[in-house]
Protein backbone atom coordinates (compact mmCIF):
# COMPACT_ATOMS: atom_id res chain seq x y z
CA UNK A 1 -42.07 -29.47 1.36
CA UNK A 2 -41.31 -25.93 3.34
CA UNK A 3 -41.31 -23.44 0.90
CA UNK A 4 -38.33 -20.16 1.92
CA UNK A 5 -39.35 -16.91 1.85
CA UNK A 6 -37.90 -15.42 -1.85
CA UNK A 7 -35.57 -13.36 0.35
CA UNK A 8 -34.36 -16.58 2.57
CA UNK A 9 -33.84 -18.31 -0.58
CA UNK A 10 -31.79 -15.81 -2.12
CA UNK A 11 -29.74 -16.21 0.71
CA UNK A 12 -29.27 -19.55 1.14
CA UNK A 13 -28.90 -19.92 -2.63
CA UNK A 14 -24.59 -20.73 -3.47
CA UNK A 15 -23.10 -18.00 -4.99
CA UNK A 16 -21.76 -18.14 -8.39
CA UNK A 17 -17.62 -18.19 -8.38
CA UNK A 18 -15.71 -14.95 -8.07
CA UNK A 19 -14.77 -13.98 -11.54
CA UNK A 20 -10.51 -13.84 -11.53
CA UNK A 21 -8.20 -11.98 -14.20
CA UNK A 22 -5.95 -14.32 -16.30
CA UNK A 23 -2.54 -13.41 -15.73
CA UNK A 24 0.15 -16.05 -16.25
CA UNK A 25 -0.21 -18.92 -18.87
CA UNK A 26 0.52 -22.68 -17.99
CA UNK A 27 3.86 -22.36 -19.87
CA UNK A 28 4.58 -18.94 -17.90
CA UNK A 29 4.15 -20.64 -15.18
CA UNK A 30 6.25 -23.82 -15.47
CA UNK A 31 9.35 -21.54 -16.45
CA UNK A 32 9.14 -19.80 -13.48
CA UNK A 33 8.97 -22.76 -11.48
CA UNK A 34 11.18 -24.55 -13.08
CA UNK A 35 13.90 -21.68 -12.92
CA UNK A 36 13.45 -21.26 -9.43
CA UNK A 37 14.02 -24.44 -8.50
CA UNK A 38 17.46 -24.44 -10.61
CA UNK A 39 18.38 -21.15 -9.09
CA UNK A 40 17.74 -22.52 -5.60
CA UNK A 41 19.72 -25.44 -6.65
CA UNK A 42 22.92 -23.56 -7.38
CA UNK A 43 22.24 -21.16 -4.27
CA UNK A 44 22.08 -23.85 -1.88
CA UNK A 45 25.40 -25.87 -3.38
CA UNK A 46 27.40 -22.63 -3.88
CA UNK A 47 26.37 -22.43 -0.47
CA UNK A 48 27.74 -26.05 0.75
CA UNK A 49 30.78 -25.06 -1.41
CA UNK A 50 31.68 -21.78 0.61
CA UNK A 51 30.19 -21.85 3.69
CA UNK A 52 32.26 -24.21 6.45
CA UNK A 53 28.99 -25.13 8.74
CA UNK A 54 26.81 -26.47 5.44
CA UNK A 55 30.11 -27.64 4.02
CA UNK A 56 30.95 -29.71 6.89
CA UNK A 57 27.19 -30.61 7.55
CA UNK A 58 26.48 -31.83 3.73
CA UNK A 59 30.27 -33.20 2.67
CA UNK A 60 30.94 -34.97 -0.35
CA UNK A 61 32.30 -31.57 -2.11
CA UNK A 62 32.65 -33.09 -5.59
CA UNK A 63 29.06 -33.72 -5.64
CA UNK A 64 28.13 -30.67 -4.83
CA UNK A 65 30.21 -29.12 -7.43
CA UNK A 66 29.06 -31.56 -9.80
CA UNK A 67 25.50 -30.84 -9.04
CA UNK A 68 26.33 -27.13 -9.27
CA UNK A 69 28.24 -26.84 -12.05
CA UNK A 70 25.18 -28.91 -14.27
CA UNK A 71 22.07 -26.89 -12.51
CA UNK A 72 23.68 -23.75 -13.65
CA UNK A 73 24.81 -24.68 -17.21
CA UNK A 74 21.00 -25.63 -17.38
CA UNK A 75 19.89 -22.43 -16.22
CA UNK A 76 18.57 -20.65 -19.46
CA UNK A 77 17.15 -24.12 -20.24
CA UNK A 78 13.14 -23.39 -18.86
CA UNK A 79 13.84 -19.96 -20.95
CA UNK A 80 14.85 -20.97 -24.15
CA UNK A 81 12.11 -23.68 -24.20
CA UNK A 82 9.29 -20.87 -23.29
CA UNK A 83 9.93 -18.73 -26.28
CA UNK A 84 8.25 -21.46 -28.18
CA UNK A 85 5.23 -19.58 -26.75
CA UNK A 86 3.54 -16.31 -27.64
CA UNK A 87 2.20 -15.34 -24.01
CA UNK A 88 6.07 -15.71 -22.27
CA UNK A 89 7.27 -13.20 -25.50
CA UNK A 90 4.58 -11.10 -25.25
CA UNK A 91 5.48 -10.78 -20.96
CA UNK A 92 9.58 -10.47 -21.86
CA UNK A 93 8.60 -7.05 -24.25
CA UNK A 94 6.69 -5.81 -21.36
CA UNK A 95 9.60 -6.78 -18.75
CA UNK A 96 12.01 -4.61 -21.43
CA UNK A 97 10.10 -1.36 -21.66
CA UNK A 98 10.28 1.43 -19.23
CA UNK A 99 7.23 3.43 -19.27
CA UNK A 100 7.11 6.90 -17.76
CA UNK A 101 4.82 5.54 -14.93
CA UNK A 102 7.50 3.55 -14.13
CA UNK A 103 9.63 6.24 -13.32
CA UNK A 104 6.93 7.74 -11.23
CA UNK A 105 6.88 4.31 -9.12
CA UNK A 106 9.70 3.99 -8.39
CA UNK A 107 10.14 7.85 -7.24
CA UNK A 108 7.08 7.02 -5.20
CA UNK A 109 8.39 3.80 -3.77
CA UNK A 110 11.54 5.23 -2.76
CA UNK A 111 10.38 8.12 -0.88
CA UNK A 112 7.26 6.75 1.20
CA UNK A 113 8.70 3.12 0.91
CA UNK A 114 4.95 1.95 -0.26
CA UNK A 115 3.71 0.90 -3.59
CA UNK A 116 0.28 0.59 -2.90
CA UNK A 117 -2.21 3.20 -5.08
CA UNK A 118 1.05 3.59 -7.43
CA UNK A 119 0.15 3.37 -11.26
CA UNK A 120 1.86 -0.07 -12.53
CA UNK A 121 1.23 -1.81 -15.93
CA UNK A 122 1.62 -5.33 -15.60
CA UNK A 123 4.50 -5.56 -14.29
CA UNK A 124 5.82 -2.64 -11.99
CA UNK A 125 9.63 -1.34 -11.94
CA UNK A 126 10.90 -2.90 -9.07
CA UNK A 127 9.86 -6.54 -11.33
CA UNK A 128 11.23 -5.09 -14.67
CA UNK A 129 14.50 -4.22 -12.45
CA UNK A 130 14.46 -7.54 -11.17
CA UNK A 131 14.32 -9.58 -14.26
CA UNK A 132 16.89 -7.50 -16.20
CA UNK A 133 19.39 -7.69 -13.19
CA UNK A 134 18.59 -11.48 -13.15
CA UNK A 135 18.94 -12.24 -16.22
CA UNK A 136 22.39 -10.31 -16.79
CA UNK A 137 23.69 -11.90 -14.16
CA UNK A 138 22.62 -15.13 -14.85
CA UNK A 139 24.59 -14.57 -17.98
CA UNK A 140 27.63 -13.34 -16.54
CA UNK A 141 27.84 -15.98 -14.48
CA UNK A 142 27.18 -18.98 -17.14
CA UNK A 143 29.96 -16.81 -18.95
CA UNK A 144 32.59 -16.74 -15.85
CA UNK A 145 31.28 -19.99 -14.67
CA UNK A 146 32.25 -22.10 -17.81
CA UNK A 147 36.19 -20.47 -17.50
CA UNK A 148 36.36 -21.97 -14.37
CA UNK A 149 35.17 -25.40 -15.15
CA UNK A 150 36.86 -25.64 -18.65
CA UNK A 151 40.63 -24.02 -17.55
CA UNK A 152 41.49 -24.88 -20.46
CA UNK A 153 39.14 -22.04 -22.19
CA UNK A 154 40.97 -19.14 -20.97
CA UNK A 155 44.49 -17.79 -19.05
CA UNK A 156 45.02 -18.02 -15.34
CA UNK A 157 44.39 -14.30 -15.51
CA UNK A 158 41.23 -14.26 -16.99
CA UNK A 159 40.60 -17.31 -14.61
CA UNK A 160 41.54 -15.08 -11.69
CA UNK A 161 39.08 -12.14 -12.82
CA UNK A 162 36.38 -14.99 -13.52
CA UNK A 163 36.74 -16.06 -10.27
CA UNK A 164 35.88 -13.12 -8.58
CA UNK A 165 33.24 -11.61 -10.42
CA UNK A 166 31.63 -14.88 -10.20
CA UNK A 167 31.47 -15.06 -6.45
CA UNK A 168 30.77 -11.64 -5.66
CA UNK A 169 27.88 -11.49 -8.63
CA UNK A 170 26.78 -14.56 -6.87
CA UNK A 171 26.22 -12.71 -3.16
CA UNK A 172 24.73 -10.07 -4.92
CA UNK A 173 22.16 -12.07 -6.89
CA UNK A 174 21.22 -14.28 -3.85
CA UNK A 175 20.65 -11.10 -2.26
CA UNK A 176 18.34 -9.79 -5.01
CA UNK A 177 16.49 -13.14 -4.62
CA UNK A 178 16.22 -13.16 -0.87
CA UNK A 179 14.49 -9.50 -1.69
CA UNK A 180 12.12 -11.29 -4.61
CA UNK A 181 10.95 -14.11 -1.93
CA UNK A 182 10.57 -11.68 0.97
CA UNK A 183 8.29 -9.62 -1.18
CA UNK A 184 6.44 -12.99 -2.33
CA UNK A 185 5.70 -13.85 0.35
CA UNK A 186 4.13 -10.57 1.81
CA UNK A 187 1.52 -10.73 -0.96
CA UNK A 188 -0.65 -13.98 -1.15
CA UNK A 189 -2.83 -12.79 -3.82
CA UNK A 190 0.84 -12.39 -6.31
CA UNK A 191 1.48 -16.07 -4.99
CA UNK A 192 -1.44 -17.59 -5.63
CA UNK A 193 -1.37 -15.92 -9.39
CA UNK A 194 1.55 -17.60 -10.11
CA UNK A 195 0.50 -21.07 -9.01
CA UNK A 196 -2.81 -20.84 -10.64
CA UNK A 197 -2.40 -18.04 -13.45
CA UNK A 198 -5.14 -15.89 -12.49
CA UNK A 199 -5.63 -13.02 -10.00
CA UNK A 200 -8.43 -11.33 -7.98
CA UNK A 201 -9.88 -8.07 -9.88
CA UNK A 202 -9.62 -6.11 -6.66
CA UNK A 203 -5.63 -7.03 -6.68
CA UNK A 204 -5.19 -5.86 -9.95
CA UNK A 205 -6.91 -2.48 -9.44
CA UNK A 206 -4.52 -2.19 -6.33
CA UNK A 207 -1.54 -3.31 -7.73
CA UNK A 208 -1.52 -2.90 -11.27
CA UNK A 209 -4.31 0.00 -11.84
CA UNK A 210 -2.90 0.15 -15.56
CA UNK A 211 -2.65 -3.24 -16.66
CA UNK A 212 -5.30 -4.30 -19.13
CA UNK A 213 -5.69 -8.25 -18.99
CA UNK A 214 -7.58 -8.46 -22.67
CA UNK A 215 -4.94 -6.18 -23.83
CA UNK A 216 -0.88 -6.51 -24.54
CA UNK A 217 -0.20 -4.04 -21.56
């Protein structure tokens, strides 16, 4: 048997796995997949419902409103069911506090249109903007949503006013998600931390500089 020089053997020797930062629980993870898919659900049937080509292209309307009208009533649904866990209410009280350092990022952001080497915690402004926009209107829309399917809930008035703010809420969330995937899908490190939960140490430095994994912050 051929016996390596120590140094050859070092080399040739596998390398232990990189060690990765914990970042997203299984149950964190499973509400935001399972809310996406909703959301894209009632995006691509309000869609089909308003736009002639897909309308034309898909048909059978009352489906679509059907399918609609139950994806969005069961919205909140992922939510509600991940409260039942401590690491999803622990990330909600970060998402509602603004931190001066979040201020700063988002001056930052603004004027050099870069993020990178700007002080986040673990989650930066633009998310904590994100979520609370998302989840207003999400809540709005349930609200204006439900006048419209039950008429018999409110006035034609109030039906009117529903009406609109629903569909113009609606453009202005899809383009707030359109914004949330484009940025996705520019960082494959953030991606693959919410498939898997965990995240490279060098990303976190980058990205999050004051985010403390064995902390709450």
């Amino acid at each position: 048997m051929t016996r390596l020089p120590d140094g050859a053997a070092a080399r040739t020797a596998p390398r232990p796995p990189a060690r990765r930062l914990r970042r997203f629980s299984r149950a964190e993870r499973w509400v935001h997949r399972c809310t996406a898919w909703l959301m894209g659900i009632c995006v691509f049937t309000a869609a089909c419902l308003y736009l002639p080509p897909l309308a034309e292209l898909v048909g059978r309307r009352r489906l679509m409103v059907t399918v609609h009208e139950w994806s969005g009533l069961v919205l909140l649904a992922p939510l509600l069911a991940g409260m039942f866990f401590r690491a999803l209410r622990a990330d909600l009280r970060l998402l509602n506090r603004f931190a001066p350092y979040d201020w700063k990022w988002l001056r930052t952001v603004v004027r050099k249109r870069s993020k990178e080497g700007v002080p986040a915690g673990k989650f930066n402004a633009g998310q904590k903007l994100y979520a609370a926009f998302t989840a207003g209107a999400v809540l709005v829309m349930t609200g204006t949503g439900l006048m419209m399917w039950f008429t018999h809930l409110a006035p034609v008035l109030w039906r009117t006013g529903a009406t609109f703010v629903h569909d113009w809420l609606a453009l202005l969330l899809a383009a707030a998600i359109t914004g949330h995937v484009w940025m996705a899908a520019k960082d494959p490190e953030a991606r693959l931390g919410m498939r898997t939960g965990s995240v490279a140490p060098w990303w976190a430095r980058r990205e999050h500089s004051l985010w403390k994994p064995d902390d709450k912050d």
